[in-house]
Protein backbone atom coordinates (compact mmCIF):
# COMPACT_ATOMS: atom_id res chain seq x y z
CA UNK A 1 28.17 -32.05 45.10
CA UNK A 2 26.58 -30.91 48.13
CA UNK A 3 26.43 -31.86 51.37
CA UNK A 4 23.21 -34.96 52.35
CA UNK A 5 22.19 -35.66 55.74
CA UNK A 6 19.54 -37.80 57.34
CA UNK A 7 18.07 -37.48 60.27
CA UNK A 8 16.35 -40.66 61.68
CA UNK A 9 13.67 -39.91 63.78
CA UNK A 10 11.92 -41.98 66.55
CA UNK A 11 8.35 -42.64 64.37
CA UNK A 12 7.05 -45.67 62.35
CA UNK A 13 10.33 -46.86 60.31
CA UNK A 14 10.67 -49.53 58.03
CA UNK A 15 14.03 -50.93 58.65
CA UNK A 16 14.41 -52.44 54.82
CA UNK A 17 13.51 -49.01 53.35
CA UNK A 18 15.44 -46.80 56.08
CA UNK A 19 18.52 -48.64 54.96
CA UNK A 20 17.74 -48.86 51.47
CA UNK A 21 17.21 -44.91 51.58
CA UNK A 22 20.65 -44.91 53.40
CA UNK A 23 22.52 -46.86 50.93
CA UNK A 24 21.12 -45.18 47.75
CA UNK A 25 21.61 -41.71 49.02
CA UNK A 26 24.80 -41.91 50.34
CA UNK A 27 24.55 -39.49 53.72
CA UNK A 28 27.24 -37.27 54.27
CA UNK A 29 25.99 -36.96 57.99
CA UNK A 30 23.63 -39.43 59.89
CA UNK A 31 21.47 -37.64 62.64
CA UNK A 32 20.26 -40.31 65.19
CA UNK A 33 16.73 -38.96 66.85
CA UNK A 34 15.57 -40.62 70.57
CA UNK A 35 14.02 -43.80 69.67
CA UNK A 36 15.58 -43.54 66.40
CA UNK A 37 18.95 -44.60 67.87
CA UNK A 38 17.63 -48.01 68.54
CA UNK A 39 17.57 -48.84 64.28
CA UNK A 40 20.92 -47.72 64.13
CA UNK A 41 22.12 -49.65 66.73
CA UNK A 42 20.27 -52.66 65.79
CA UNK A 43 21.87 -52.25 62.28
CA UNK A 44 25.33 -51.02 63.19
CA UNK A 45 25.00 -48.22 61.38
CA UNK A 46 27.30 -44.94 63.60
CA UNK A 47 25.11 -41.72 63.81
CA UNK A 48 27.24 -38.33 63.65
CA UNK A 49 25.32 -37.21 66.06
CA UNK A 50 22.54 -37.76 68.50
CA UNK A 51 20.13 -35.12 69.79
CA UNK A 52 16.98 -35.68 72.06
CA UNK A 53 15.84 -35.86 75.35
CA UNK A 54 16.32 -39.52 75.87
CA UNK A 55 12.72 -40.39 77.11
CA UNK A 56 11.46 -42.86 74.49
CA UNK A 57 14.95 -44.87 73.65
CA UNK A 58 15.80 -48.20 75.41
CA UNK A 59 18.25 -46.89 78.13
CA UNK A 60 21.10 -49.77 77.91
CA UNK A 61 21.22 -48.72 74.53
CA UNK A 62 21.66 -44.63 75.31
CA UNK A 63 23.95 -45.97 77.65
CA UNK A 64 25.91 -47.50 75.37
CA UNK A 65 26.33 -44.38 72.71
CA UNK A 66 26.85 -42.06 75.91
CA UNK A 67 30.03 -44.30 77.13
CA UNK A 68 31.23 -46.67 74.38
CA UNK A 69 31.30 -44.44 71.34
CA UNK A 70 32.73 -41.05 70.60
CA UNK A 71 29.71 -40.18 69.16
CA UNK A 72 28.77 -35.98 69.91
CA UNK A 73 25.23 -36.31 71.86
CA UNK A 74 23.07 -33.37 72.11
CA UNK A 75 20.98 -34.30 75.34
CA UNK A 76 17.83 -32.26 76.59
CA UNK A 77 15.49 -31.68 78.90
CA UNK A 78 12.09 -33.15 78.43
CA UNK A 79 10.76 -29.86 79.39
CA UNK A 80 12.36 -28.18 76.39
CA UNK A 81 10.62 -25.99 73.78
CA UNK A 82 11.19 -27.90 70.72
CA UNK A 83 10.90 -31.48 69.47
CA UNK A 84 13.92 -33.45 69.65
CA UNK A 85 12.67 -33.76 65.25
CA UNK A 86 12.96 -30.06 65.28
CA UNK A 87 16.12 -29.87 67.11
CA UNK A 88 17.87 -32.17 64.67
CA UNK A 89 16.54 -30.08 61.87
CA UNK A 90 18.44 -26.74 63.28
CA UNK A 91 20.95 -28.87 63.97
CA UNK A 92 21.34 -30.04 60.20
CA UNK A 93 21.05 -26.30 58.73
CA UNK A 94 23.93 -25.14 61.11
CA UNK A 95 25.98 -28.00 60.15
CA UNK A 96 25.58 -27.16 56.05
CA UNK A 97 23.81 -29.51 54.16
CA UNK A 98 22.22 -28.96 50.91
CA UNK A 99 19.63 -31.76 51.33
CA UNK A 100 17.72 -33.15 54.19
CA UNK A 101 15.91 -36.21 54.46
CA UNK A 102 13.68 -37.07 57.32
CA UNK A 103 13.13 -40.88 58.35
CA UNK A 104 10.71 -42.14 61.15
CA UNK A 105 9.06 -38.83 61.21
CA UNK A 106 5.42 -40.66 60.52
CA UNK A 107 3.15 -43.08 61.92
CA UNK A 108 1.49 -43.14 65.53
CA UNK A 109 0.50 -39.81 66.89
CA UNK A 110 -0.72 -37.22 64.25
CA UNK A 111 0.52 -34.53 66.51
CA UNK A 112 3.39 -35.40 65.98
CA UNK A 113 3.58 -35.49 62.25
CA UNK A 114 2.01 -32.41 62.08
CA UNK A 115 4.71 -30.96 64.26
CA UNK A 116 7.40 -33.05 61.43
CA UNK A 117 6.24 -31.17 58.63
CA UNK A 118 5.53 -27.75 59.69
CA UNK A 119 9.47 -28.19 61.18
CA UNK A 120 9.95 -28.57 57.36
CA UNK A 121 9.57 -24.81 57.07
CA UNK A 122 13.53 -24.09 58.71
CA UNK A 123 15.17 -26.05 56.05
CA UNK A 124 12.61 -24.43 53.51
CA UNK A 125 13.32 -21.05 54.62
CA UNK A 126 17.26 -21.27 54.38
CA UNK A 127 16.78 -22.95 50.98
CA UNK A 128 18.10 -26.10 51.39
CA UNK A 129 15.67 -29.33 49.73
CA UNK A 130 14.01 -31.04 52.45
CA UNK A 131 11.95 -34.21 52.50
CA UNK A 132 10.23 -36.64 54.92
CA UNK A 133 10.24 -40.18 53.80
CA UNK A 134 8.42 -43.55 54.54
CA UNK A 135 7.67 -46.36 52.36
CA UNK A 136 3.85 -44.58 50.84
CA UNK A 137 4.65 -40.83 51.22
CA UNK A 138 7.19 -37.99 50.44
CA UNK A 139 6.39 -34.49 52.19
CA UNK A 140 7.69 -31.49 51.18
CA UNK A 141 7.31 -28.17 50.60
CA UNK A 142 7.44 -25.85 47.72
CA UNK A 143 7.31 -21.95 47.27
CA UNK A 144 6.31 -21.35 43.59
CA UNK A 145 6.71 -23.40 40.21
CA UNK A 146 7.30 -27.40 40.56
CA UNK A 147 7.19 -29.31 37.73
CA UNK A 148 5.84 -33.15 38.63
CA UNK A 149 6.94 -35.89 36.03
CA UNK A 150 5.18 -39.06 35.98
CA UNK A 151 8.18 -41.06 35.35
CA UNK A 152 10.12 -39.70 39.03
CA UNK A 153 7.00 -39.35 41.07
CA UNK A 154 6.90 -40.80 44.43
CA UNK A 155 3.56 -42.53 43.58
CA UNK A 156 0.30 -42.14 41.71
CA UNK A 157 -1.20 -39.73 43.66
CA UNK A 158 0.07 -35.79 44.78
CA UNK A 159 -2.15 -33.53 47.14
CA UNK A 160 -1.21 -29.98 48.33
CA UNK A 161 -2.40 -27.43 51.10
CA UNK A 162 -1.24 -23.84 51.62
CA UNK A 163 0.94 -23.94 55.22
CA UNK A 164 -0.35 -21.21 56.63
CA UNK A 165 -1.49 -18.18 54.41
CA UNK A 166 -4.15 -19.00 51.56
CA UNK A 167 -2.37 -19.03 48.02
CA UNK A 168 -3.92 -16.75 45.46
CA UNK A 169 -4.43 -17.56 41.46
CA UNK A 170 -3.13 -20.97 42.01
CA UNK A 171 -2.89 -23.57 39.01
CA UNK A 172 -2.26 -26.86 38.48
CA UNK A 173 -1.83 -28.38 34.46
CA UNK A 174 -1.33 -31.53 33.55
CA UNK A 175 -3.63 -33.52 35.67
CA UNK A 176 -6.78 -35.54 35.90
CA UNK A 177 -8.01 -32.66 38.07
CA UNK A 178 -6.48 -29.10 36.36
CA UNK A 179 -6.86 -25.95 38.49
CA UNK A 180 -6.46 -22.70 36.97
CA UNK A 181 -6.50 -18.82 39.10
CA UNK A 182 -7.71 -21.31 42.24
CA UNK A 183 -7.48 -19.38 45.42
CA UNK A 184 -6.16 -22.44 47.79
CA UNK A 185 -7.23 -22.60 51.32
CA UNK A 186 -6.85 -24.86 54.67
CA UNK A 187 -10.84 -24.92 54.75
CA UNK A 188 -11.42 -27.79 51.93
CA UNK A 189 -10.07 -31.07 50.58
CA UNK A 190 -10.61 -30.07 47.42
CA UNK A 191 -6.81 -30.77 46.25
CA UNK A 192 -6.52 -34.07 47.89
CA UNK A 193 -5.60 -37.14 45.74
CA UNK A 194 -4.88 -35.75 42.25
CA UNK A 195 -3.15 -37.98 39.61
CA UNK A 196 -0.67 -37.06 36.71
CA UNK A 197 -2.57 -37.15 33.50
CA UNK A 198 0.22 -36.29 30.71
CA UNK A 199 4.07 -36.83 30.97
CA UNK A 200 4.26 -34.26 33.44
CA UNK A 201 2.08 -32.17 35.80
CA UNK A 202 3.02 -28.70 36.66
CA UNK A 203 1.66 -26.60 40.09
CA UNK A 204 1.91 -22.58 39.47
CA UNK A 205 1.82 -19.74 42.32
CA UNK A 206 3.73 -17.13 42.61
CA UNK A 207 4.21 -16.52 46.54
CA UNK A 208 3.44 -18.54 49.68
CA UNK A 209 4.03 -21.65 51.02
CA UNK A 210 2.67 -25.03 49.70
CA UNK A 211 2.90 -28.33 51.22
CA UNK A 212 3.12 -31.33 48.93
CA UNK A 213 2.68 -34.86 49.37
CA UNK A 214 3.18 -37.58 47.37
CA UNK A 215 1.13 -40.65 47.59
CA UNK A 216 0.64 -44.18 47.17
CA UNK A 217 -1.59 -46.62 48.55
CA UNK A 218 0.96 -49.72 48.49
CA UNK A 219 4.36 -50.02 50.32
CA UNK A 220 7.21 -50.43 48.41
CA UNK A 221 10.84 -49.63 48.19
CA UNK A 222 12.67 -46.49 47.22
């Protein structure tokens, strides 16, 4: 089996799912993110490691990771180049894993969500399944042929944009809204909110990078 780690970010978190997502996937590694320390503290739960810049966290609580655990911190300048999200990400891919799943990376600024999913592209690029997680949406992205079945999906509703490039002779089967030799820009909203219409949908492209989300409108668990 290969290797699952989970970075928990300093965003909106939902401490009954966060756990329930750390229970059911069993993490190999647990990547504690600024602010995100403070659920793992509150929950006892020991991080692997620690990265950020320290500027959002309740200090007694830094304080007591940096001298009452053994716990390797990765501690940066606020002036840095990269989000302490992004860091952890890198961090992840050096350290091996297979899957990567992304807590707290939502809610409050959009900036900074924005910043969360294009980050998605490291992982994507050195081929290792990525996702960010809350309690209405799973974000990820996809580089050709995904197959969505109705019975797995993350809720009732999938949308997709091209990150950065437009995708040419796109196609999407199996839905209430069926696409077929679509060119897919960043210009409309034309592929926001589909549903699954049969047992399965299935999205078709053969090069580029697509960003998928899916959706639904009430918050439940995992």
């Amino acid at each position: 089996m290969g290797k699952t780690i989970v970075i928990v970010s300093g965003g909106e978190l939902k401490e009954e799912f966060a756990l329930s997502v750390l229970e059911k996937e069993g993490a190999n590694c647990v990547i504690g993110v600024d602010k995100g320390m403070e659920f793992l503290y509150r929950n006892q739960i020991t991080p692997n490691y620690i990265v950020g810049d320290f500027d959002s966290v309740n200090q007694e609580i830094a304080d007591y990771y940096r001298n009452h655990t053994n716990v390797p911190i990765r501690e940066y300048n606020s002036m840095k180049d990269a989000s302490d999200t992004e860091i952890a990400v890198r961090l992840a891919v050096t350290l091996g894993c297979s899957r990567l799943l992304i807590l707290g990376a939502t809610g409050g600024r959009i900036d900074h969500l924005w910043a969360n999913v294009q980050t998605l592209t490291i992982p994507f690029r050195a081929g290792i399944e990525a996702e960010i997680l809350d309690t209405r949406n799973r974000i990820r992205l996809i580089g050709g042929d995904t197959v969505l079945k109705k019975s797995e999906t993350y809720g009732p509703y999938f949308s997709v944009f091209p990150l950065g490039n437009e995708i040419f002779t796109f196609n999407i089967s199996g839905a209430k809204w069926p696409l077929k030799n679509h060119t897919l820009t960043p210009y409309d909203s034309l592929c926001v909110s589909n549903e699954i219409e049969e047992d399965e949908a299935r999205i078709e492209f053969s090069g580029g990078i697509v960003i998928l989300m899916e959706t639904r409108d009430k918050e439940e668990m995992r």
